[in-house]
C-alpha atoms as a PDB file:
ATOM      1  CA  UNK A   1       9.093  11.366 -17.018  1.00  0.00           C
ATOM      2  CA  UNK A   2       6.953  10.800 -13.678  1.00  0.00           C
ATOM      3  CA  UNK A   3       6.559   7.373 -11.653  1.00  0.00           C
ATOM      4  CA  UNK A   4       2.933   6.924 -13.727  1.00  0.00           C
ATOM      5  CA  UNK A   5       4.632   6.642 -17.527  1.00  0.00           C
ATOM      6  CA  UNK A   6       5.049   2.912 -15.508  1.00  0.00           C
ATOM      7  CA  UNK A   7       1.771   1.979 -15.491  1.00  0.00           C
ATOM      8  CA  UNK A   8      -1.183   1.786 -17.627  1.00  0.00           C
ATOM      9  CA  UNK A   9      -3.861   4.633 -17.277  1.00  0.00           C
ATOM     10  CA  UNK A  10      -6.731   2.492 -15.463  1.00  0.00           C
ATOM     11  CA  UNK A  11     -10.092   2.613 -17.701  1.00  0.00           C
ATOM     12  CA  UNK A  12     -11.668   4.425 -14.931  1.00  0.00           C
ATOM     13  CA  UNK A  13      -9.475   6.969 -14.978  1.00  0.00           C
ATOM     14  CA  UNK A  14      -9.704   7.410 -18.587  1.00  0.00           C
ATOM     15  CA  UNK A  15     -13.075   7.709 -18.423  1.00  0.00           C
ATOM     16  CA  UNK A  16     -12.741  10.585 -16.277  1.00  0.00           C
ATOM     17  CA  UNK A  17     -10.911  11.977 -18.316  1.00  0.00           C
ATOM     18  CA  UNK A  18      -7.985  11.671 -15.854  1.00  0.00           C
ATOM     19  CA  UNK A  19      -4.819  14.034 -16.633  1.00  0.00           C
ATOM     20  CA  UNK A  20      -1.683  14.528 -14.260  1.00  0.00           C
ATOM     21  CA  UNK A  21      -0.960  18.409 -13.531  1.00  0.00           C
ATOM     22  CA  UNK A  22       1.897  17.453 -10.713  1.00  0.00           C
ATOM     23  CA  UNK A  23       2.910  15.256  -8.378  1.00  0.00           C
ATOM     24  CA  UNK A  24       5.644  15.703  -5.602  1.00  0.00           C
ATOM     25  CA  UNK A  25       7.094  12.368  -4.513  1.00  0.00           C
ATOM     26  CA  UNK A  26       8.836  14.083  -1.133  1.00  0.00           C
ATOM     27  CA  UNK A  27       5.275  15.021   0.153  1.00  0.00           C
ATOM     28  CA  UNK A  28       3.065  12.536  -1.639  1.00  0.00           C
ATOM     29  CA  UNK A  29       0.672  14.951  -3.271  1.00  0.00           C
ATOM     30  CA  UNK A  30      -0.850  15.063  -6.709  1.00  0.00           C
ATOM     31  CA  UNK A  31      -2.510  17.872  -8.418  1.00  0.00           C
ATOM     32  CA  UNK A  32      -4.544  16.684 -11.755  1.00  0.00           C
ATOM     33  CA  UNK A  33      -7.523  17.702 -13.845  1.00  0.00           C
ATOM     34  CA  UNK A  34     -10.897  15.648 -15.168  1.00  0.00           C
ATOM     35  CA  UNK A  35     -12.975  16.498 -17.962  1.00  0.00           C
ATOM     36  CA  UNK A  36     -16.492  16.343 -16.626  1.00  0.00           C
ATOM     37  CA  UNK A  37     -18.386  15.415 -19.471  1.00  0.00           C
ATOM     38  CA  UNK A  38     -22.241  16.169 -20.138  1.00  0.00           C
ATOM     39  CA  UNK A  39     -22.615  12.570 -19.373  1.00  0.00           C
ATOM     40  CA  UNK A  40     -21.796  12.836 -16.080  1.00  0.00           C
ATOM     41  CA  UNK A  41     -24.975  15.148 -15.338  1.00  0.00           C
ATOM     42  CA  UNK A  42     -27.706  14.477 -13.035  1.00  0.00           C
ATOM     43  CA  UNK A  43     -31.410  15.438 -14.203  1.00  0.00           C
ATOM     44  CA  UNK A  44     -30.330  18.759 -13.185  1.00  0.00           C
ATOM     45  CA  UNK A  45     -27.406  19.978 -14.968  1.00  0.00           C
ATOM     46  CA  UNK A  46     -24.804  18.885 -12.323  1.00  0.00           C
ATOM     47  CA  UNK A  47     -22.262  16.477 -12.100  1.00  0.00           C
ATOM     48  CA  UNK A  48     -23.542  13.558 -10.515  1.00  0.00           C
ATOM     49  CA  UNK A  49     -22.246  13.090  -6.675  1.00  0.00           C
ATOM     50  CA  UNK A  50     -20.864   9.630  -7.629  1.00  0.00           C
ATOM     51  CA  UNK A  51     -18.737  10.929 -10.188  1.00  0.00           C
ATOM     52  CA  UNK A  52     -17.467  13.440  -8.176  1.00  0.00           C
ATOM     53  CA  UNK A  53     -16.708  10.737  -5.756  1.00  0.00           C
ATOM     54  CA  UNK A  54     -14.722   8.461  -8.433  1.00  0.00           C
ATOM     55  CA  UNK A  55     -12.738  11.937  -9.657  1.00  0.00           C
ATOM     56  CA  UNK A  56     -11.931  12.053  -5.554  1.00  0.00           C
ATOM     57  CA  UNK A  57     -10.564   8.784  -5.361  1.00  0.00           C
ATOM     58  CA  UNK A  58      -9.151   8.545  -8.308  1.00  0.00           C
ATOM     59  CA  UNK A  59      -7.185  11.931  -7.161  1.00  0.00           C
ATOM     60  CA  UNK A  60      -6.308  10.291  -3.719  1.00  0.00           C
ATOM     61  CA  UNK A  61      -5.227   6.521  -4.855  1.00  0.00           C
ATOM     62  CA  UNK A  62      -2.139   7.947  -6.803  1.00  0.00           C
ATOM     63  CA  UNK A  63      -0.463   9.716  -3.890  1.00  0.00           C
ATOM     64  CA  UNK A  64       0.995   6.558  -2.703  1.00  0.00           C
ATOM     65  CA  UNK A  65       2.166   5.581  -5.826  1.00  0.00           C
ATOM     66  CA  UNK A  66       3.873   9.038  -5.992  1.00  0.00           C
ATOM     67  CA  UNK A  67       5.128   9.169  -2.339  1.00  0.00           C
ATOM     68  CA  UNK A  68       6.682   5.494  -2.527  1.00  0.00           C
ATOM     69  CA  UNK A  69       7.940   6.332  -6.417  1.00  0.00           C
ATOM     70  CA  UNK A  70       6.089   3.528  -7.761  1.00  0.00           C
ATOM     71  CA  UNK A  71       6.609   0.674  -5.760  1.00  0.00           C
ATOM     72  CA  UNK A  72       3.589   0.593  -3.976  1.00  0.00           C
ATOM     73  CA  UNK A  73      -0.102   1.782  -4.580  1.00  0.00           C
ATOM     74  CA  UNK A  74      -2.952   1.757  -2.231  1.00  0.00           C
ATOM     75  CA  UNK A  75      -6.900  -0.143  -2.362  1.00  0.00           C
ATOM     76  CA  UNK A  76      -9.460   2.414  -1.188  1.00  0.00           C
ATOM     77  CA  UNK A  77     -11.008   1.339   2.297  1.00  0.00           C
ATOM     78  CA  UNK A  78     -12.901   3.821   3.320  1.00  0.00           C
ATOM     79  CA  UNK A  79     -13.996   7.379   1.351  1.00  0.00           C
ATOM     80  CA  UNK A  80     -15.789  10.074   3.072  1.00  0.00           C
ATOM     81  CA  UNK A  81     -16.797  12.870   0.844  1.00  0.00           C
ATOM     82  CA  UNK A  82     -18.247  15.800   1.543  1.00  0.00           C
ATOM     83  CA  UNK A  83     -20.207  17.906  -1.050  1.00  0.00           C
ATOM     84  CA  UNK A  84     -19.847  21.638  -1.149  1.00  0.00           C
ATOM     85  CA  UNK A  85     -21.070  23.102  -4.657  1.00  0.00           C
ATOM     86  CA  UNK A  86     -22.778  21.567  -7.426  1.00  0.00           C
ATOM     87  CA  UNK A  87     -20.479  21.548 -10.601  1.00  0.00           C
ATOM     88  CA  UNK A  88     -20.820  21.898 -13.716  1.00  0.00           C
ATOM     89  CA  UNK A  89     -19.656  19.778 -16.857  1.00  0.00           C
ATOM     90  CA  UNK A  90     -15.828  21.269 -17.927  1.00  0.00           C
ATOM     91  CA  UNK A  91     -12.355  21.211 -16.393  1.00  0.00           C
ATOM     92  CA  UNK A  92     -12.500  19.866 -12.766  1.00  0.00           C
ATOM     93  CA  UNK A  93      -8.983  20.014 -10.581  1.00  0.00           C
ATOM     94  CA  UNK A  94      -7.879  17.347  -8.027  1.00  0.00           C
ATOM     95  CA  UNK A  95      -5.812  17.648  -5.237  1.00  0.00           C
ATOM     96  CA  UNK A  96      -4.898  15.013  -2.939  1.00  0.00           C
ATOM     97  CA  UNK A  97      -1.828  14.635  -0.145  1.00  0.00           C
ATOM     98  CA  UNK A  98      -0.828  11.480   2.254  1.00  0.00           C
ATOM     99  CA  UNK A  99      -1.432  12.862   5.590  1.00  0.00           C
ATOM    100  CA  UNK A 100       0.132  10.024   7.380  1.00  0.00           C
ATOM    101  CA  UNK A 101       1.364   6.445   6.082  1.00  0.00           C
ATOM    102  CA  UNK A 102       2.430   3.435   7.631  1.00  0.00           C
ATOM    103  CA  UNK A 103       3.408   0.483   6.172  1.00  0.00           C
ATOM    104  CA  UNK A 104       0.077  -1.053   5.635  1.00  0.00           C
ATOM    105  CA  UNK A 105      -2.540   1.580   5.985  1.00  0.00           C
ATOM    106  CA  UNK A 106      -2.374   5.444   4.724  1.00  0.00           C
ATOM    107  CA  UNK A 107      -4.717   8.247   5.251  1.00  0.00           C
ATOM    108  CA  UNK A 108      -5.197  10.954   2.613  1.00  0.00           C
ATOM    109  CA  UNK A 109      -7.069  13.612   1.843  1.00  0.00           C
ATOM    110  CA  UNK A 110      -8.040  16.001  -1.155  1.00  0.00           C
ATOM    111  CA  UNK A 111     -10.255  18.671  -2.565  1.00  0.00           C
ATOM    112  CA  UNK A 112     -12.314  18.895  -5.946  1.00  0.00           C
ATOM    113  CA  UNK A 113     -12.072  22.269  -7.349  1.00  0.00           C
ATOM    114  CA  UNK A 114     -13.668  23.729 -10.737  1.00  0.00           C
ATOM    115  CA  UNK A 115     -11.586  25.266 -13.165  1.00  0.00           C
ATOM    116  CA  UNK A 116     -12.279  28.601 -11.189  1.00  0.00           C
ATOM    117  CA  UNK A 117     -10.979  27.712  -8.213  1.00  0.00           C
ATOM    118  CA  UNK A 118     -14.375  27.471  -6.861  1.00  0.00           C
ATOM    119  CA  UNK A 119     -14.621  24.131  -3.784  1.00  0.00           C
ATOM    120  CA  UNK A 120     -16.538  21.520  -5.208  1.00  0.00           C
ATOM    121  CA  UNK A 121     -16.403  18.585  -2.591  1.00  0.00           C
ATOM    122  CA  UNK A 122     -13.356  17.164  -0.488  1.00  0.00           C
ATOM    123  CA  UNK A 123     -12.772  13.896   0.758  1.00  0.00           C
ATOM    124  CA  UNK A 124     -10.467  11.543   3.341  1.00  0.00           C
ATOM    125  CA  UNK A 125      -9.887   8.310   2.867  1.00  0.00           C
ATOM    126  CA  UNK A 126      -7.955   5.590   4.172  1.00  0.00           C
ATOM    127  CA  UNK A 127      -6.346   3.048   2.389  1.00  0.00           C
ATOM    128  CA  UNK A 128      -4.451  -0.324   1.904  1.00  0.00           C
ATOM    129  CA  UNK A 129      -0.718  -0.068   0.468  1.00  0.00           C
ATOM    130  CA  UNK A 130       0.200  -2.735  -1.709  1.00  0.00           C
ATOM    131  CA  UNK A 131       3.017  -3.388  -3.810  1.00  0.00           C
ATOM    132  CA  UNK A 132       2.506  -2.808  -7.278  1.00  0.00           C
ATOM    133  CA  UNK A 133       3.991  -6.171  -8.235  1.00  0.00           C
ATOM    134  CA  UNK A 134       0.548  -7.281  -7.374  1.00  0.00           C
ATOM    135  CA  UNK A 135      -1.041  -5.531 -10.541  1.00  0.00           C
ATOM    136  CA  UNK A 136      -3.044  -7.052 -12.786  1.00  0.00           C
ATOM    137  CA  UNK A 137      -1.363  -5.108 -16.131  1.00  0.00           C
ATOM    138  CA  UNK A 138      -2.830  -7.291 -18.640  1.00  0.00           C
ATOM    139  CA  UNK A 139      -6.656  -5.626 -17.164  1.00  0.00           C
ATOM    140  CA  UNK A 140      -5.809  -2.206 -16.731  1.00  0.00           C
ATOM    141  CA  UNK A 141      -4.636  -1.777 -20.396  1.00  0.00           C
ATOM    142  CA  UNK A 142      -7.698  -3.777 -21.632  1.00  0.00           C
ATOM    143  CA  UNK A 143     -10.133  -2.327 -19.565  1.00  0.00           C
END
């Protein structure tokens, strides 16, 4: 059992096809796959750079929700992402860490891999940490 059979799987991250690989709470890092989906494609083949974005954030956000074991997450404020390689629909890994936290703000930061191991994008972020008492349940699970 890990801090996220708490919560509801947000529709987003179903959509991406979201699955937890690991997560260690004493360092605050996640490792977890997406299934990019032929939908996802630009004109050209490749994952569009939005998605790629979402599967970044949505790799980042539960880090504090690991590190603090549940009682907090965190509200994206800023995402920088950088693109490295196009990628192609299939198995895409996530893996985001807390660099530093406070008790408001935390930065993080993560890489996009494909299932080869190959860099697809990375990203920083900082964020807002709020307690998750302030979820709104009832949405996520009927999202």
């Amino acid at each position: 059992m890990t801090v996220f059979d708490q919560f509801p799987k947000p529709p987003c991250a179903r959509l991406l096809g979201w699955d937890l690989i690991a997560a260690d709470p004493r360092t605050g890092t996640v490792r977890v796959n997406f299934q990019a989906t032929d939908a996802f494609c630009n004109p050209g083949g490749n994952i569009q750079g939005g998605m790629l974005a979402a599967m970044l954030d949505d790799t980042l956000g539960p880090t504090i929700l690991v590190k603090t074991g549940g009682t907090h997450y965190c509200a994206t404020l800023d995402l920088n992402v950088r693109f490295i390689a196009p990628a192609r629909p299939g198995t895409l890994v996530g893996e985001g860490r807390v660099v530093r936290s406070g008790s408001t703000i935390a930065f993080l930061e993560g890489e996009l891999h494909d299932a080869d191991g190959q860099l697809i994008a990375t990203a920083t972020a900082a964020a807002r940490i709020v307690p998750t008492d302030r979820l709104d349940r009832q949405r996520i699970t009927d999202g």
